[in-house]
Protein backbone atom coordinates (compact mmCIF):
# COMPACT_ATOMS: atom_id res chain seq x y z
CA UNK A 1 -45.94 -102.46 -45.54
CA UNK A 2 -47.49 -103.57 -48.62
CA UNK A 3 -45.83 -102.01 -52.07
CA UNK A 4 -47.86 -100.13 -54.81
CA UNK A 5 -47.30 -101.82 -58.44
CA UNK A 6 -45.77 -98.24 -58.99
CA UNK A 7 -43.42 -98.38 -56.51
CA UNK A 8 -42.57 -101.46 -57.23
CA UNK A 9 -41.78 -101.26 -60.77
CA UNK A 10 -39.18 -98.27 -59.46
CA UNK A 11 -37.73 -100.58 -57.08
CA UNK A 12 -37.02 -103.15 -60.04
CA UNK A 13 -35.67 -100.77 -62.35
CA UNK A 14 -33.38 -99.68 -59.41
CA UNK A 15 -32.45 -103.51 -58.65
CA UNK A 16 -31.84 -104.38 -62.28
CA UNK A 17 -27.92 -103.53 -61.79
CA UNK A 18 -27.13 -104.71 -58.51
CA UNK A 19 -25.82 -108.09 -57.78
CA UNK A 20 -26.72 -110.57 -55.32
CA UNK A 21 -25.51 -109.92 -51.64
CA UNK A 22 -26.58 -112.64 -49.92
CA UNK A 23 -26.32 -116.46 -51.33
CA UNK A 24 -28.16 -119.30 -49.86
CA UNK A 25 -27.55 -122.73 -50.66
CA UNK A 26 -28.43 -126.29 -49.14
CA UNK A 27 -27.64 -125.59 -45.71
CA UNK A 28 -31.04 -123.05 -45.43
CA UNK A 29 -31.24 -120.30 -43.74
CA UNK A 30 -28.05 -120.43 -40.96
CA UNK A 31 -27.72 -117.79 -38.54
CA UNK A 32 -25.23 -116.28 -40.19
CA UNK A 33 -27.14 -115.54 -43.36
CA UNK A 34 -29.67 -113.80 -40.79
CA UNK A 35 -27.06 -111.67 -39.51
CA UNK A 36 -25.64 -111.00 -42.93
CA UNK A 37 -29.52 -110.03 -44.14
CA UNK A 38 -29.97 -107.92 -41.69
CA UNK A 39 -26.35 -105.61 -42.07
CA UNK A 40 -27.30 -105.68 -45.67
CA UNK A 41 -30.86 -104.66 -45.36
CA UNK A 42 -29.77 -101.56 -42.86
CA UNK A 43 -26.88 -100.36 -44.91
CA UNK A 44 -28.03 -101.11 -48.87
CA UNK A 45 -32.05 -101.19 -48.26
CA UNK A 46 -32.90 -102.80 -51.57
CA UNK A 47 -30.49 -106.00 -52.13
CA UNK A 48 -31.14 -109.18 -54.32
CA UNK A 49 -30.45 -112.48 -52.67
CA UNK A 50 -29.69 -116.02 -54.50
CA UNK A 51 -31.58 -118.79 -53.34
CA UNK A 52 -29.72 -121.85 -54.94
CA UNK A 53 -32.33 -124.71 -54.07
CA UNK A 54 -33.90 -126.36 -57.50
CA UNK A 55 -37.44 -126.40 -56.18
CA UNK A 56 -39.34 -123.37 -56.96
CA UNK A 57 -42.00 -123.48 -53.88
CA UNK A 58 -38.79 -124.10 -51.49
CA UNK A 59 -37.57 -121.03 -52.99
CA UNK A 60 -40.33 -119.23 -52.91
CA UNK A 61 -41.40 -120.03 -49.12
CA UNK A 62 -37.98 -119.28 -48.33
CA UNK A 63 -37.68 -115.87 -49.38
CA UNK A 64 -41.47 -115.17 -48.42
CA UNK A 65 -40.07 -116.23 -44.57
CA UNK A 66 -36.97 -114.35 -44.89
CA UNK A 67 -39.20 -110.77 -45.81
CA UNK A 68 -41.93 -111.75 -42.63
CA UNK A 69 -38.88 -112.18 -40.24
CA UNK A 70 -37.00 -109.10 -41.46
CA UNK A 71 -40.36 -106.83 -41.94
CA UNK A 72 -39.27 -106.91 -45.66
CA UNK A 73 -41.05 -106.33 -48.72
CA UNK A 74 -41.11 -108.74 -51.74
CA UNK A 75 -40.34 -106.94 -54.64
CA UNK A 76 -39.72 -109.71 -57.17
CA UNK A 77 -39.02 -113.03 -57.53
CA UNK A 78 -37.46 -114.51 -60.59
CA UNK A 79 -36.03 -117.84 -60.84
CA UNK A 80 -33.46 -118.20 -58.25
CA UNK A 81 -33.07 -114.41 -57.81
CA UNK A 82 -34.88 -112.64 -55.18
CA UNK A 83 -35.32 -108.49 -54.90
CA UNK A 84 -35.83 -107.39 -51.11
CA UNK A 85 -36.63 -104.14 -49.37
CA UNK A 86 -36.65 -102.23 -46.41
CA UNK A 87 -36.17 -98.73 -45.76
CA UNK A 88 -33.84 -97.88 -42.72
CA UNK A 89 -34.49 -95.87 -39.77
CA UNK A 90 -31.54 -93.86 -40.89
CA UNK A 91 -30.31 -94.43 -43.99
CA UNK A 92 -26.94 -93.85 -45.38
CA UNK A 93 -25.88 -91.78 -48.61
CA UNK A 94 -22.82 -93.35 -49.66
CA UNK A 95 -24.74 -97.46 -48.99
CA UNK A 96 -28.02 -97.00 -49.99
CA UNK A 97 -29.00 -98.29 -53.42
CA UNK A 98 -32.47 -96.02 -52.83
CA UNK A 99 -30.21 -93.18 -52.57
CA UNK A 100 -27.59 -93.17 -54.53
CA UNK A 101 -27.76 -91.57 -58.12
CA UNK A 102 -28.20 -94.35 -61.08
């Protein structure tokens, strides 16, 4: 599901506060991080994720896989922080940075 520039531009302003959830460093993408993606994606919907590799096209690629294998959207990408969303199935109040009040 492709994002409007609208949209998107909420979903940043949203993101601005949060922290990064997930952290990956030279070891890739473990099966562990995939598990831990996926929790976070179903409980928090919109999460930022470090990517702590010093080449900006591994970084890049890497978060462009992680969205195509998690039927994420790219929301931003700056530097080694990236902005990831997908809306749950059934979301919950108390998790959900969509939801929650600012």
């Amino acid at each position: 599901m492709a994002l409007s520039n609208a949209r998107k531009k909420q979903l940043r302003s949203i993101a601005h506060n949060l922290n990064p959830i997930i952290m990956i460093a030279e070891k890739g993408i473990t099966e562990t991080i995939e598990k831990e993606l996926e929790r976070a994606l179903e409980d928090h919907e919109l999460i930022k994720i470090k990517i702590n590799i010093n080449d900006p096209a591994i970084r890049k690629t890497m978060a462009n896989e992680l969205c195509v294998k998690h039927k994420a959207d790219l929301v931003q990408s700056i530097g080694k922080v990236a902005v990831i969303c997908r809306h749950a199935k059934k979301p919950k109040p108390k998790l959900s940075n969509l939801l929650r009040p600012a």
